[in-house]
Protein backbone atom coordinates (compact mmCIF):
# COMPACT_ATOMS: atom_id res chain seq x y z
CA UNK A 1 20.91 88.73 166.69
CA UNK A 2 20.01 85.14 167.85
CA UNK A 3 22.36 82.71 166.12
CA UNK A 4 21.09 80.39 163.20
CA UNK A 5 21.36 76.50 164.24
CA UNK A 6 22.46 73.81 162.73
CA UNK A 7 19.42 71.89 161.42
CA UNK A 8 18.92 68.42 160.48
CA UNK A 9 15.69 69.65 158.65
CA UNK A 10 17.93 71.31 155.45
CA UNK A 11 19.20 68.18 154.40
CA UNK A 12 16.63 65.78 155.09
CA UNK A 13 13.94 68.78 153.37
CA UNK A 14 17.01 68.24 149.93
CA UNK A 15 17.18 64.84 149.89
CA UNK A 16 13.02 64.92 149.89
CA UNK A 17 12.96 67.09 147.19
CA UNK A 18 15.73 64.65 145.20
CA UNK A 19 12.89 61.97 145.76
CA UNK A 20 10.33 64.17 144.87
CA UNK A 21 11.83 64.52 141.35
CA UNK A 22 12.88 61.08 140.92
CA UNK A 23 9.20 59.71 141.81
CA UNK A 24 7.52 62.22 139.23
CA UNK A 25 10.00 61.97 136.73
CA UNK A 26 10.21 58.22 136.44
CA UNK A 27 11.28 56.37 133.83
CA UNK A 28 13.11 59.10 132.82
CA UNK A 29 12.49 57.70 129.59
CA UNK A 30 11.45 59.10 125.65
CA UNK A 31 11.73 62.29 126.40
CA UNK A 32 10.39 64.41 123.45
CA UNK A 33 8.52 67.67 122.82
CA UNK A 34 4.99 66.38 122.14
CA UNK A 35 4.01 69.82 119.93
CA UNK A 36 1.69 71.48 122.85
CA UNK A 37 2.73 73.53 125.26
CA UNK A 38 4.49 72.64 128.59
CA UNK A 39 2.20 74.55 131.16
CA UNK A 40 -0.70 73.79 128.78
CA UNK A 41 -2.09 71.05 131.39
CA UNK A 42 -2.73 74.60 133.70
CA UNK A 43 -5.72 75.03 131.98
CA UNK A 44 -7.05 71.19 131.66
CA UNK A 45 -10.50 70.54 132.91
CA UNK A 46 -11.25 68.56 135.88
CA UNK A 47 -10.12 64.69 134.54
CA UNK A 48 -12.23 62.32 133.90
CA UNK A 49 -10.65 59.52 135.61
CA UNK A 50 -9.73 59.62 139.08
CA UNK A 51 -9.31 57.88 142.38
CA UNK A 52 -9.72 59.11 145.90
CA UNK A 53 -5.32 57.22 146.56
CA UNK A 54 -4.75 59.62 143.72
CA UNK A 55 -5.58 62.78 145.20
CA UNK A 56 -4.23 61.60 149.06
CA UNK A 57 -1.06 60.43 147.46
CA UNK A 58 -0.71 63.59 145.77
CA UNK A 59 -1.33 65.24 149.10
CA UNK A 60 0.55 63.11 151.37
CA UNK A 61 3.50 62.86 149.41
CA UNK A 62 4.07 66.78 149.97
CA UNK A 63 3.26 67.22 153.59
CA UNK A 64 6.92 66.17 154.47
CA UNK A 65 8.42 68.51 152.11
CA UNK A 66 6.38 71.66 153.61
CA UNK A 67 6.83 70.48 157.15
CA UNK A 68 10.67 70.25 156.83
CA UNK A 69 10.93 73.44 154.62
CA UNK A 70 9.72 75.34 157.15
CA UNK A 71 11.37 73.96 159.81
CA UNK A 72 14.43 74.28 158.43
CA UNK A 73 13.81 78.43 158.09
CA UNK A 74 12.61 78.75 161.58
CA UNK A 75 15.59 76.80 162.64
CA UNK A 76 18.64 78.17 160.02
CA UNK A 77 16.51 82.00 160.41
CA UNK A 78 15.31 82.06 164.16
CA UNK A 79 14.33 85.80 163.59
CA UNK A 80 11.62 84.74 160.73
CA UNK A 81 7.92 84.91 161.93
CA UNK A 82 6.03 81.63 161.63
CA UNK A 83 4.09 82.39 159.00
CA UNK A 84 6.82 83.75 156.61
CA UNK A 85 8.28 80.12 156.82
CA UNK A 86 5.04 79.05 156.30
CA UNK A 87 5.24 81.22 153.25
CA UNK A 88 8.08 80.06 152.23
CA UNK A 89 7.22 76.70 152.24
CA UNK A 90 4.51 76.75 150.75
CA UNK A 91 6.16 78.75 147.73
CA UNK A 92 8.89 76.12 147.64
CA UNK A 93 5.93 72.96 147.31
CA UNK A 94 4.29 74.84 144.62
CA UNK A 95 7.36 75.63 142.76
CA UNK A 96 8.90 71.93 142.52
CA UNK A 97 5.51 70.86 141.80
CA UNK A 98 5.06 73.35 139.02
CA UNK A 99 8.74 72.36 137.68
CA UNK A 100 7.69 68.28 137.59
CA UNK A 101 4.38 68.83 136.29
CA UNK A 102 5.65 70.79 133.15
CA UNK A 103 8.95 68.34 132.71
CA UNK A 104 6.18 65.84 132.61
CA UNK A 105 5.10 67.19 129.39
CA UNK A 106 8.24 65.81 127.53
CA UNK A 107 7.42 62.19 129.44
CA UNK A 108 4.97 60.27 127.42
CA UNK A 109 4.41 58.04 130.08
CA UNK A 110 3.54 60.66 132.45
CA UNK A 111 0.92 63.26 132.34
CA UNK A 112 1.03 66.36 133.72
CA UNK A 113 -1.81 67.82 135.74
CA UNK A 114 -3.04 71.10 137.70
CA UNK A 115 -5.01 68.53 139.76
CA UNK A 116 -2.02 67.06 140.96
CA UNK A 117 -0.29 70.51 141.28
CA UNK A 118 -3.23 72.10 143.92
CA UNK A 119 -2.97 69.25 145.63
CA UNK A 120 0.76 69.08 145.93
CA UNK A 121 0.84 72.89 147.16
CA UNK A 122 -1.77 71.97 148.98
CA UNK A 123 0.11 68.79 150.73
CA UNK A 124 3.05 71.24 151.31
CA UNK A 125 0.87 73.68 153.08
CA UNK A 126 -0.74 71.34 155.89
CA UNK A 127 3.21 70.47 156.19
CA UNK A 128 4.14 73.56 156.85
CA UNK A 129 1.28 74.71 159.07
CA UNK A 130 1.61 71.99 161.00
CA UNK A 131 5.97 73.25 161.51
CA UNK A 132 4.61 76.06 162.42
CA UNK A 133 1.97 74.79 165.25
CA UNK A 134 4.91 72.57 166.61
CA UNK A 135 6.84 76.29 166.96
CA UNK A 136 4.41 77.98 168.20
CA UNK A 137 3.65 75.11 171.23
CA UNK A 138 7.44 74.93 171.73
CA UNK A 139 7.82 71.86 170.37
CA UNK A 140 10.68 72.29 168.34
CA UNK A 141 13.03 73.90 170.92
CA UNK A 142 12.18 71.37 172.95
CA UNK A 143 13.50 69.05 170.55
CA UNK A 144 16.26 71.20 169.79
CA UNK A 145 17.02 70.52 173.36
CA UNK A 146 16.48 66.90 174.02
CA UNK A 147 19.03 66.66 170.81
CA UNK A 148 21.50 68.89 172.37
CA UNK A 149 21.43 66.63 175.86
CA UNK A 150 21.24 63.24 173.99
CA UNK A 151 23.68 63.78 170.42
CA UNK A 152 27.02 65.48 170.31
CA UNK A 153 27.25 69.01 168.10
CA UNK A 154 27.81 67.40 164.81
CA UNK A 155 25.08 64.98 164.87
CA UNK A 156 23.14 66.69 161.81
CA UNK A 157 24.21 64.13 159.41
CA UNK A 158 24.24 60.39 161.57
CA UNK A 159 20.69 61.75 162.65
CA UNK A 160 19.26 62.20 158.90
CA UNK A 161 20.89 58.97 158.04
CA UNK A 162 19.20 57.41 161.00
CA UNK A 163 15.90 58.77 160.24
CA UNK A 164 16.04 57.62 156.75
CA UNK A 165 17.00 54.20 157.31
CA UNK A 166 13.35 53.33 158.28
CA UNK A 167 12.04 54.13 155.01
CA UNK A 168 15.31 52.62 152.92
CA UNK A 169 13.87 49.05 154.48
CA UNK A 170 10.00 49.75 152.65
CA UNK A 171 11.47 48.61 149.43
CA UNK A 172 11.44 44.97 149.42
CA UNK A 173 15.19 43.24 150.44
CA UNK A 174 16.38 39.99 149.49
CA UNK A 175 17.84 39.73 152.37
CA UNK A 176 16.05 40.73 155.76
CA UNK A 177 18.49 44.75 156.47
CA UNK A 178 20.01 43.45 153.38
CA UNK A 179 20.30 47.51 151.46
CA UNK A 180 22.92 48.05 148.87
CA UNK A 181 22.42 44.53 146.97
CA UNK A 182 23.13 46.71 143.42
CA UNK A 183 26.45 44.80 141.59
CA UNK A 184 23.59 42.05 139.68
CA UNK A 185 20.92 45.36 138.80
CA UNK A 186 24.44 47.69 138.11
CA UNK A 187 25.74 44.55 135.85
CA UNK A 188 22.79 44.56 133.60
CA UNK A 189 22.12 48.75 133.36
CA UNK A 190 26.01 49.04 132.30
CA UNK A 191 25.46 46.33 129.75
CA UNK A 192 22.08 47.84 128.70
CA UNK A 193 23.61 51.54 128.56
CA UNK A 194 27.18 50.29 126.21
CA UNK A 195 24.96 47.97 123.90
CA UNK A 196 25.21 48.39 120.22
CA UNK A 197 28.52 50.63 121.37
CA UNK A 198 32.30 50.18 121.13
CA UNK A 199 32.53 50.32 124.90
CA UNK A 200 30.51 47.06 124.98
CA UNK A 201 33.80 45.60 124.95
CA UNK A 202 35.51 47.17 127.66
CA UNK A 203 33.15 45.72 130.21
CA UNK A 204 35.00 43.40 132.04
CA UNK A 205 33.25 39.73 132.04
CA UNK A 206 32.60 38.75 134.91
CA UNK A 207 34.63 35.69 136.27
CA UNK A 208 32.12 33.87 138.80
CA UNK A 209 28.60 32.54 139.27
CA UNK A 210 26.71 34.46 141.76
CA UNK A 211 25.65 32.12 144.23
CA UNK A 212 22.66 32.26 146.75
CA UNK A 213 23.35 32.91 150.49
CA UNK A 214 23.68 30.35 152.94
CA UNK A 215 21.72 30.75 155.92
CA UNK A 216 24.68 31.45 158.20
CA UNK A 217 26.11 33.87 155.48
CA UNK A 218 22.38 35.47 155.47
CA UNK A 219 22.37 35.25 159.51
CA UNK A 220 25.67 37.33 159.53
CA UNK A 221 24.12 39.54 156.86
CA UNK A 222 21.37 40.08 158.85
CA UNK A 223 23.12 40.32 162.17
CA UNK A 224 25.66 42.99 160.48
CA UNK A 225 22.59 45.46 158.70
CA UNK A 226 21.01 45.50 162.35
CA UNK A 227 23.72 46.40 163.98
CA UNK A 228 25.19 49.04 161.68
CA UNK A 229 22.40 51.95 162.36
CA UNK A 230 22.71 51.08 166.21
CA UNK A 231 26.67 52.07 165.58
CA UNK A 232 26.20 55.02 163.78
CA UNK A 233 24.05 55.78 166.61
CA UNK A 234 27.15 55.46 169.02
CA UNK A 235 28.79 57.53 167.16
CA UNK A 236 26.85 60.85 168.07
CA UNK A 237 25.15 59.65 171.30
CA UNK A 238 26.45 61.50 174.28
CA UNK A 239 26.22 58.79 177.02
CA UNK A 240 26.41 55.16 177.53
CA UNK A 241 22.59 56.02 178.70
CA UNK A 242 21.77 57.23 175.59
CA UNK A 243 23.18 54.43 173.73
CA UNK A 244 21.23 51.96 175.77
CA UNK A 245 18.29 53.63 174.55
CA UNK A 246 19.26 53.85 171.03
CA UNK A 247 20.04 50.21 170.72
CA UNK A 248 16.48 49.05 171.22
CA UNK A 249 14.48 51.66 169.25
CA UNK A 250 16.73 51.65 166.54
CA UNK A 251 16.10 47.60 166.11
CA UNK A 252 12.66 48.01 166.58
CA UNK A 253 12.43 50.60 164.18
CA UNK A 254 14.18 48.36 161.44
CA UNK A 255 11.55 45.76 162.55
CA UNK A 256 8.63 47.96 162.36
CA UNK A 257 9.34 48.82 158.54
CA UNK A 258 9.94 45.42 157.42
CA UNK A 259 6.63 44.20 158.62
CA UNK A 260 5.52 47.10 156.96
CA UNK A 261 7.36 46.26 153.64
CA UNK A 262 6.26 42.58 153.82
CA UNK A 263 3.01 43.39 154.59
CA UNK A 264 2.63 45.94 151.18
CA UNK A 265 4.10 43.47 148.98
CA UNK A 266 2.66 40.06 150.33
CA UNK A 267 -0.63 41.46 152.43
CA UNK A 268 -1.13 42.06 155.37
CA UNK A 269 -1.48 38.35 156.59
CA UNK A 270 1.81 37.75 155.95
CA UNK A 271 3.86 40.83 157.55
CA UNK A 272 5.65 38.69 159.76
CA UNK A 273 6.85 35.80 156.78
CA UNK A 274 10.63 37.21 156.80
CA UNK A 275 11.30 36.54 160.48
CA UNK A 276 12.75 32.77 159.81
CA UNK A 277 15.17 31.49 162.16
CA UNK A 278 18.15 33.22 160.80
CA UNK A 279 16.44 36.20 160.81
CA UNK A 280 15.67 35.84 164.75
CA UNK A 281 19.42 34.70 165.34
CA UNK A 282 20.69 37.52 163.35
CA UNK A 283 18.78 39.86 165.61
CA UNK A 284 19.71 38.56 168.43
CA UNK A 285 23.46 38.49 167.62
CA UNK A 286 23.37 41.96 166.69
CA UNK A 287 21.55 42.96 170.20
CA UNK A 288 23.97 41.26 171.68
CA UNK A 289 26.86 43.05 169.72
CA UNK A 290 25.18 46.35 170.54
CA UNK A 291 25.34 45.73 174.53
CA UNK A 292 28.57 44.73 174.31
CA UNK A 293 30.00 47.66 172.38
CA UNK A 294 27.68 50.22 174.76
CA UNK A 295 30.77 51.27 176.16
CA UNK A 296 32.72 51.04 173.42
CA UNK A 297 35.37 54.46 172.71
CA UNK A 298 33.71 56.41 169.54
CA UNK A 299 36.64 55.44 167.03
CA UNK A 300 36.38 51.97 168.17
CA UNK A 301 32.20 52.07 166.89
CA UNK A 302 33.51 53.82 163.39
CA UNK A 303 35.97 51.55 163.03
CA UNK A 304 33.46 48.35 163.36
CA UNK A 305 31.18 50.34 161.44
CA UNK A 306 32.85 50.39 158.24
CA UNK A 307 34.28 46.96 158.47
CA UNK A 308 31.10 45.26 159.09
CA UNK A 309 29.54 47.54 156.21
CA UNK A 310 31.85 46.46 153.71
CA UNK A 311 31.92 42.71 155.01
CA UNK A 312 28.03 43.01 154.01
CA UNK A 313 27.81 44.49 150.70
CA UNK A 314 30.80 42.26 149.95
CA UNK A 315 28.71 39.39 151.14
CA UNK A 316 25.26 40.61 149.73
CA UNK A 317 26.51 41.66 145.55
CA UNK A 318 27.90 37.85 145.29
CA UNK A 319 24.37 37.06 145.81
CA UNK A 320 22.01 36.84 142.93
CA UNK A 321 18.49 38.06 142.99
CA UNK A 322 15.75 35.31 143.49
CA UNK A 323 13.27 35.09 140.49
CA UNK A 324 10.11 34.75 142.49
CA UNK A 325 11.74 38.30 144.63
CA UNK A 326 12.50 39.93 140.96
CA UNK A 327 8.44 39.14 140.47
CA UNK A 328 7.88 41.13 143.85
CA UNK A 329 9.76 44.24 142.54
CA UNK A 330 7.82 44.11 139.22
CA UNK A 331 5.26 44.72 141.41
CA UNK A 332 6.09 47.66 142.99
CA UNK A 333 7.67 49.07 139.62
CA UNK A 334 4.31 48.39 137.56
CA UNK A 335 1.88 48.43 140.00
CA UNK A 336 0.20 50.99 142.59
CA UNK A 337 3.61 51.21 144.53
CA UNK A 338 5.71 53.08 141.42
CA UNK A 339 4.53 56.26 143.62
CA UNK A 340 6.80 54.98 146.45
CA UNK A 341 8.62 53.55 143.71
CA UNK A 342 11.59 56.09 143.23
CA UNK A 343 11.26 57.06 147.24
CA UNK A 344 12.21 53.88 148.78
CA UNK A 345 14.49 52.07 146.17
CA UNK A 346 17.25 54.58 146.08
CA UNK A 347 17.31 54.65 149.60
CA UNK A 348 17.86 51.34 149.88
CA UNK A 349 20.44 51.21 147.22
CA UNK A 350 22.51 54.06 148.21
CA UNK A 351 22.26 53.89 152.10
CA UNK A 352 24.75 52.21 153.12
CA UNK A 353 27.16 54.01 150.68
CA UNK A 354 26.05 57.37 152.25
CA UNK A 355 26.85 55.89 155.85
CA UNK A 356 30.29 54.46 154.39
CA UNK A 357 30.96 58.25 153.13
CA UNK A 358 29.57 59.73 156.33
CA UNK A 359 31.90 57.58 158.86
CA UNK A 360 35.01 58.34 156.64
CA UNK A 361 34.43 61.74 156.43
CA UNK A 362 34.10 61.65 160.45
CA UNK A 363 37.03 60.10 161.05
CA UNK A 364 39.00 62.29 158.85
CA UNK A 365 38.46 65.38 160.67
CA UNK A 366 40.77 66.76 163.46
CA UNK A 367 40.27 66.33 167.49
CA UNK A 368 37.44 63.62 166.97
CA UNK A 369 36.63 62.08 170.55
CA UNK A 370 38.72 59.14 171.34
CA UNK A 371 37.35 57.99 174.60
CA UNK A 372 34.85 55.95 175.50
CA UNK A 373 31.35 57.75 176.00
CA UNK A 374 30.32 58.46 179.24
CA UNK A 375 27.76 57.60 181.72
């Protein structure tokens, strides 16, 4: 029996679904049985208001989910035929959309619909067709390859982190690589959750004014989010070769979404209106960092991993949101973007935690690599 391999597309197809259900289930608010039915809306007529983004959202926003559902069975179950983890995919799209359709029943500000559930199923089905092409053309084992020659064995998790980090930088940043600013935003939803409660007063008050970054405080901010994904990258790359690689498409990745991100919440004609001087240095400095550090020993990259991680949240949560930047998230809360909404914002809050957790748990296991990666 061929043996089952270890598959970045599991986790990255659970932590989908986790967005999935925050994204339909948000506010997570008033929750109350409103006297019908909760598969009632199965039977709904065609509604009467609709709009072409509806129906491709709905669509889109499921063809990741399929495609990495049935990746992950043809890689975890190499024995199962192509079309069984198309199956199987498709079963598992329809059945989370079934489950957040009807918990939208009990979500007044939500409404169910078996619109949105055909087209969810029907999102997860070009998803997993599309796995399944990719199998059949040999695609996938030749990934499985190039991953085997470029990342060490127990790359699984830097890889998913890696991938995500991309699409933790859509939701608009104070500061440009700036994720985890959440101490102001944590502040108030503690306060807001112990209100008219006797564990109002155990809330420690705080004892300082946050104050606004300096640009050579946001430079180093900057410089430090840039070069934190290219480490992580270190840390499972197999060569110095690989590395040098890395380095560059990992920072053009990270700028590649924040154009994107810019150009969502200010237009398009002002994608590039982040990339101020400090910004520029910042980048550079953390290029610069990255050559340097190419053939650095794999501890060594960990170590300056989690310093320079903690150096920036520190730096970042003593920094107070800007009023006219808390007017661009009410736009993406309340406006067209609260589909993309629950997808990008806990990314960016709870990245960089999830790296911090990663590296320790790395460095805690036995016979990690202590030398220097080789050519």
């Amino acid at each position: 029996m061929e043996r089952p391999h270890k598959s970045a597309a599991l986790p990255l197809a659970l932590a989908y679904a986790a967005l999935i259900v925050y994204a339909s289930l948000y506010p997570f608010a008033d929750w109350r049985d409103q006297g019908i039915a909760p598969w009632a809306y199965l039977s709904a007529p065609w509604p009467k208001y609709w709009t072409g983004f509806d129906f491709a959202i709905n669509v889109v926003g499921y063809v990741p989910f399929g495609f990495l559902c049935a990746l992950a069975v043809l890689r975890t179950r190499p024995a199962t035929s192509v079309w069984h983890a198309v199956l199987l995919a498709t079963v598992a799209g329809a059945a989370i959309s079934f489950a957040m359709e009807t918990l939208q029943s009990y979500l007044p500000a939500r409404i169910p619909s078996n619109v949105d559930l055909g087209f969810n199923t029907t999102g997860a089905v070009l998803g997993a067709v599309l796995a399944a092409g990719l199998e059949r053309l040999g695609a996938v084992a030749h990934w499985s390859r190039a991953r085997s020659q470029w990342f060490t064995e127990d790359s699984r998790g830097a890889l998913v982190l890696l991938a995500l980090w991309p699409f933790a930088l859509l939701f608009p940043a104070a500061v440009t690589f700036g994720l985890g600013q959440v101490f102001e935003r944590l502040e108030v939803a503690i306060s807001e959750w112990l209100l008219d409660t006797p564990f109002i007063d155990w809330l420690p008050l705080r004892q300082f004014e946050l104050e606004p970054l300096v640009p050579a405080v946001e430079l180093l901010c900057v410089m430090l989010g840039a070069l934190v994904p290219c480490l992580l990258g270190y840390l499972v790359a197999r060569s110095v070769v690989q590395r040098a690689v890395l380095l560059p498409l990992t920072l053009l990745a990270g700028i590649a979404a924040s154009a994107l991100s810019a150009a969502l919440s200010y237009g398009p004609e002002h994608a590039w209106a982040w990339l101020g001087l400090p910004v520029q240095v910042g980048m550079a400095a953390a290029f610069f960092a990255g050559v340097l550090l190419l053939f650095a020993p794999r501890r060594l990259c960990a170590a300056l991993l989690l310093v320079g991680l903690v150096l920036q949240l520190s730096l970042l949560n003593q920094a107070p949101e800007s009023a006219y930047f808390a007017q661009t998230l009410a736009t993406w809360e309340q406006g067209r973007f609260i589909r993309f909404h629950g997808l990008a914002q806990w990314l960016g809050w709870t990245w960089p935690f999830a790296v911090l957790a990663y590296v320790v748990v790395a460095l805690s296991r036995r016979g990690r690599p202590n030398a220097a990666a080789t050519v």
